[in-house]
Structures are given as C-alpha cells and as structure tokens.
Protein backbone atom coordinates (compact mmCIF):
# COMPACT_ATOMS: atom_id res chain seq x y z
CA UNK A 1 -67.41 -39.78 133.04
CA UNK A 2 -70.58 -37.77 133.16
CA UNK A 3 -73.43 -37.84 130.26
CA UNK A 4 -76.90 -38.04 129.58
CA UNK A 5 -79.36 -41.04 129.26
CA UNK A 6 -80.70 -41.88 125.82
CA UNK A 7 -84.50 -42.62 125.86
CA UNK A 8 -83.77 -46.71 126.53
CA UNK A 9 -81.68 -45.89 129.99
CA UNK A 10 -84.38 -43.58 131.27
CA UNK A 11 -87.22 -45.88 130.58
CA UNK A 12 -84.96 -48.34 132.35
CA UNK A 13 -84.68 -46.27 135.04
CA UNK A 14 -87.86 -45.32 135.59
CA UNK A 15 -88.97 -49.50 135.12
CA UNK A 16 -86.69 -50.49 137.83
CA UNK A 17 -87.09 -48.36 140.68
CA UNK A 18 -90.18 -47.90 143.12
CA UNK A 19 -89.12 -45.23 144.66
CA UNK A 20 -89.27 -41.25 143.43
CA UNK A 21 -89.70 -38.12 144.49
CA UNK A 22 -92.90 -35.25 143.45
CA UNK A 23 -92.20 -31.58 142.90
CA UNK A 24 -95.28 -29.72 143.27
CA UNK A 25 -96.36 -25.97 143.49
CA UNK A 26 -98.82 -24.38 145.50
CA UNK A 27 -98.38 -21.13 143.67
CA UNK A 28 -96.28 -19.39 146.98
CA UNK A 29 -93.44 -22.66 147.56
CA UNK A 30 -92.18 -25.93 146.13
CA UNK A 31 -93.22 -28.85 147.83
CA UNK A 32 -91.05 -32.37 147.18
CA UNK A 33 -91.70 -36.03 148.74
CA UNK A 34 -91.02 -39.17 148.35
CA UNK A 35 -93.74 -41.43 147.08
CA UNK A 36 -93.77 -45.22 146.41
CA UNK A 37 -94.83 -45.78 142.67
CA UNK A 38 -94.96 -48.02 139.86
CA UNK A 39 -94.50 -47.03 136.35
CA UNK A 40 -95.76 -48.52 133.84
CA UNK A 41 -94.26 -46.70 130.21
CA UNK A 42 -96.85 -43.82 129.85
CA UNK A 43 -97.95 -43.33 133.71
CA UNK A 44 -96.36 -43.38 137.39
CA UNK A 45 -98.96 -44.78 139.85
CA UNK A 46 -99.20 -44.08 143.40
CA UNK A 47 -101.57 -43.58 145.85
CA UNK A 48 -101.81 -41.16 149.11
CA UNK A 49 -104.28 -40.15 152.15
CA UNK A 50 -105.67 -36.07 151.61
CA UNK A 51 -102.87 -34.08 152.88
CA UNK A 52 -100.67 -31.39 151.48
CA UNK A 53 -99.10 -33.23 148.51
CA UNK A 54 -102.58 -34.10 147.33
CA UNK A 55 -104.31 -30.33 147.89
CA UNK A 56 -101.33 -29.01 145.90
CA UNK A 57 -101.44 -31.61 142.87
CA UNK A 58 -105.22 -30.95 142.89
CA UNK A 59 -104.31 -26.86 142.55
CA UNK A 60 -101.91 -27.44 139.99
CA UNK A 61 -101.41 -30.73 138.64
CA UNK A 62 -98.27 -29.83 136.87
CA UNK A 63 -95.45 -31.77 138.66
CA UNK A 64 -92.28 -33.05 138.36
CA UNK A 65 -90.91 -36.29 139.08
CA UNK A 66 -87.59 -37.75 139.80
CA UNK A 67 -85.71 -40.89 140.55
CA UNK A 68 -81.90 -41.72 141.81
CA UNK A 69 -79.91 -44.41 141.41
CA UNK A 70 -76.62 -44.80 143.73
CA UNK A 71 -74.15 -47.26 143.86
CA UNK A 72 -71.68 -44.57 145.39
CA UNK A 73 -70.85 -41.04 144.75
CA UNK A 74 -69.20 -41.46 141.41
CA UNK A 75 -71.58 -44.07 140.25
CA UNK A 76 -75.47 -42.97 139.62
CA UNK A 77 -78.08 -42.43 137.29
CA UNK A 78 -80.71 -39.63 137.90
CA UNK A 79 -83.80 -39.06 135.70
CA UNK A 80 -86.53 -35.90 135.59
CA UNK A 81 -89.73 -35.97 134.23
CA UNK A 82 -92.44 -33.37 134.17
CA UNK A 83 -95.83 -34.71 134.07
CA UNK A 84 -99.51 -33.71 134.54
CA UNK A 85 -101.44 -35.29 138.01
CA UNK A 86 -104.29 -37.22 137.46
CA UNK A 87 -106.70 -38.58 140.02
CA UNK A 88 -108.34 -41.95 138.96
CA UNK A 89 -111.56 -41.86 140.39
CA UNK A 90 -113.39 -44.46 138.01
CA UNK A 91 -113.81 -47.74 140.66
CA UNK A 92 -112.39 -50.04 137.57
CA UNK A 93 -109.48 -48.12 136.38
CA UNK A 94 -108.80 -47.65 140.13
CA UNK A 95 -108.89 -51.22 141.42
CA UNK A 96 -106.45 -52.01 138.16
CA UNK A 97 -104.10 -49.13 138.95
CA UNK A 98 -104.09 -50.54 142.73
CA UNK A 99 -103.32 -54.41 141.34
CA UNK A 100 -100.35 -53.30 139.09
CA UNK A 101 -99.21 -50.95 141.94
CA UNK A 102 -99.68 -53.71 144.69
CA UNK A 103 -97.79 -56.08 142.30
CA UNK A 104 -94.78 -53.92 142.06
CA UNK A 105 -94.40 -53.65 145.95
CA UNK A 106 -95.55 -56.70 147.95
CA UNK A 107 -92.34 -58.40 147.77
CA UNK A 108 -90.12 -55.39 149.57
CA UNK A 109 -90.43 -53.98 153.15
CA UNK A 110 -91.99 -51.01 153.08
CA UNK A 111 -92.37 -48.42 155.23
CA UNK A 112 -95.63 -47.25 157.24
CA UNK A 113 -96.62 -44.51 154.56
CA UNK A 114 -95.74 -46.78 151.62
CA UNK A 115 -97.89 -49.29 152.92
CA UNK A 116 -100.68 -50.32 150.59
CA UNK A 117 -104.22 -50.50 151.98
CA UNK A 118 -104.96 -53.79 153.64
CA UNK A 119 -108.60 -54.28 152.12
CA UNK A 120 -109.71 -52.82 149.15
CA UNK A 121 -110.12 -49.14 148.07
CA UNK A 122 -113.00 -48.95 149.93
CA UNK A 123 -113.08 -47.85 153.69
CA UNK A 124 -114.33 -50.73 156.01
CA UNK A 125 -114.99 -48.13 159.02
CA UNK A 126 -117.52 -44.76 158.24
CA UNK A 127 -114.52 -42.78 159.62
CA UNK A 128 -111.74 -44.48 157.61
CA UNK A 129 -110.46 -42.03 154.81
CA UNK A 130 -110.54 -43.88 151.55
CA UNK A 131 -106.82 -43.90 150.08
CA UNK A 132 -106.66 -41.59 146.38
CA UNK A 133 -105.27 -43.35 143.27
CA UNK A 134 -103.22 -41.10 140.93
CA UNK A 135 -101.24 -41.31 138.18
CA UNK A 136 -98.74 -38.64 136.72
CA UNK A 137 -98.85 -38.58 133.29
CA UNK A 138 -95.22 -38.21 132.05
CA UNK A 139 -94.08 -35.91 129.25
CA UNK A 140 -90.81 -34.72 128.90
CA UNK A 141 -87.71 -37.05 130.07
CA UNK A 142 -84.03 -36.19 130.54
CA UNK A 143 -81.66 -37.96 132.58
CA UNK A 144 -77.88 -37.63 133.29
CA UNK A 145 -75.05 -40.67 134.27
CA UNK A 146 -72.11 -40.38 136.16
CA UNK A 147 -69.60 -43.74 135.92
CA UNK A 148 -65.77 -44.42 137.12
CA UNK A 149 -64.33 -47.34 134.52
C-alpha cells in the first residue's frame, strides 16, 4: 500500500534518523549530499568545512532536505522538506547547536566527513579551518509510505 505521512510520522521521521540529504542551487545546477544532522522539531543541525555545499547555501539559502527509511523495497518511508540555510555564527548558539548535534552522534560509527571536530569550534592550529555550524530552518513537510501487510 502506498500513502502519505500525516504530520506525527514525518516528525517521527525526521526525529529518528541522522542521516539526510541537501538539495541546493547555484543558480546554473542542483547540487545534493549527504550530511549528518540532528533535528530538533523546528531546525536540522549540521556542520561542514567551506566547500561547494556551503558556497551554494550561502548564494541561495533556499534548500531542500530529505530523509529515507528502508527496510526493503516495498517497505520505506521518505520525507521532503524545504527549508531556509542558516549559518550560526553567534559562539553561544554555536557551541549549543554543536552539544545537541554531538549528542545525537557519538554513539554510532561515523564516517571521516561525519566526524565531529575533536576539540572545540575553535581551530587549535593558525592553518586549521574552523568547522561552520548551520541549521536549515524547515517549512513545508510532505512525506509518502510504502508497506506490504
């Protein structure tokens, strides 16, 4: 049976998982990657070196956002949000978004580029790129079901 996911089962979604993808769009091409995140009912929070994902959000923070769940190919929930990216550069709200973040992903193996910083936001070497802190604040929310039973 396919259908959609009332408000509850998307929040549900979104609460359980750690692991989404971005849309972005540089004005010329769509750019999607998997990020690490915790949400946390308003926001996702993540965090990222500079690179492309980052220069594009910064352009045009209007993103989209999506998590899978699969127990097989006939069994899976899949929700989409749109959202608005938002750098948090304010040292307090930073180190906060960091802690909930941090305490969302220290008990699963991650991989190199999920990897949280080891020290503190703050670089420990003068050529050490401090990480960015973002959030996406979501808006609109659908998601859709399919189930054998």
């Amino acid at each position: 049976m396919l259908g959609n996911l009332n408000e509850q089962e998307i929040e549900e979604v979104l609460l359980r998982n750690v692991t989404g993808r971005i849309g972005c769009y540089d004005g010329s091409r769509v750019y999607v990657v998997p990020v690490s995140y915790a949400y946390n009912d308003k926001y996702i929070i993540a965090h990222a070196h500079e690179g492309m994902k980052i220069n594009i959000m910064r352009k045009n923070p209007q993103v989209c956002f999506e998590v899978d769940e699969m127990q097989d190919q006939a069994n899976w929930r899949s929700v989409i949000a749109w959202g608005v990216y938002e750098e948090v550069l304010q040292e307090r709200e930073r180190y906060y978004a960091m802690k909930f973040l941090v305490s969302r992903l220290m008990h699963l193996q991650l991989s190199e580029t999920a990897r949280l910083p080891e020290k503190e936001l703050v670089p420990t070497k003068p050529d050490q790129l401090k990480p960015i802190v973002y959030r996406i604040r979501l808006g609109e929310r659908t998601g859709r079901f399919e189930t054998i039973g």
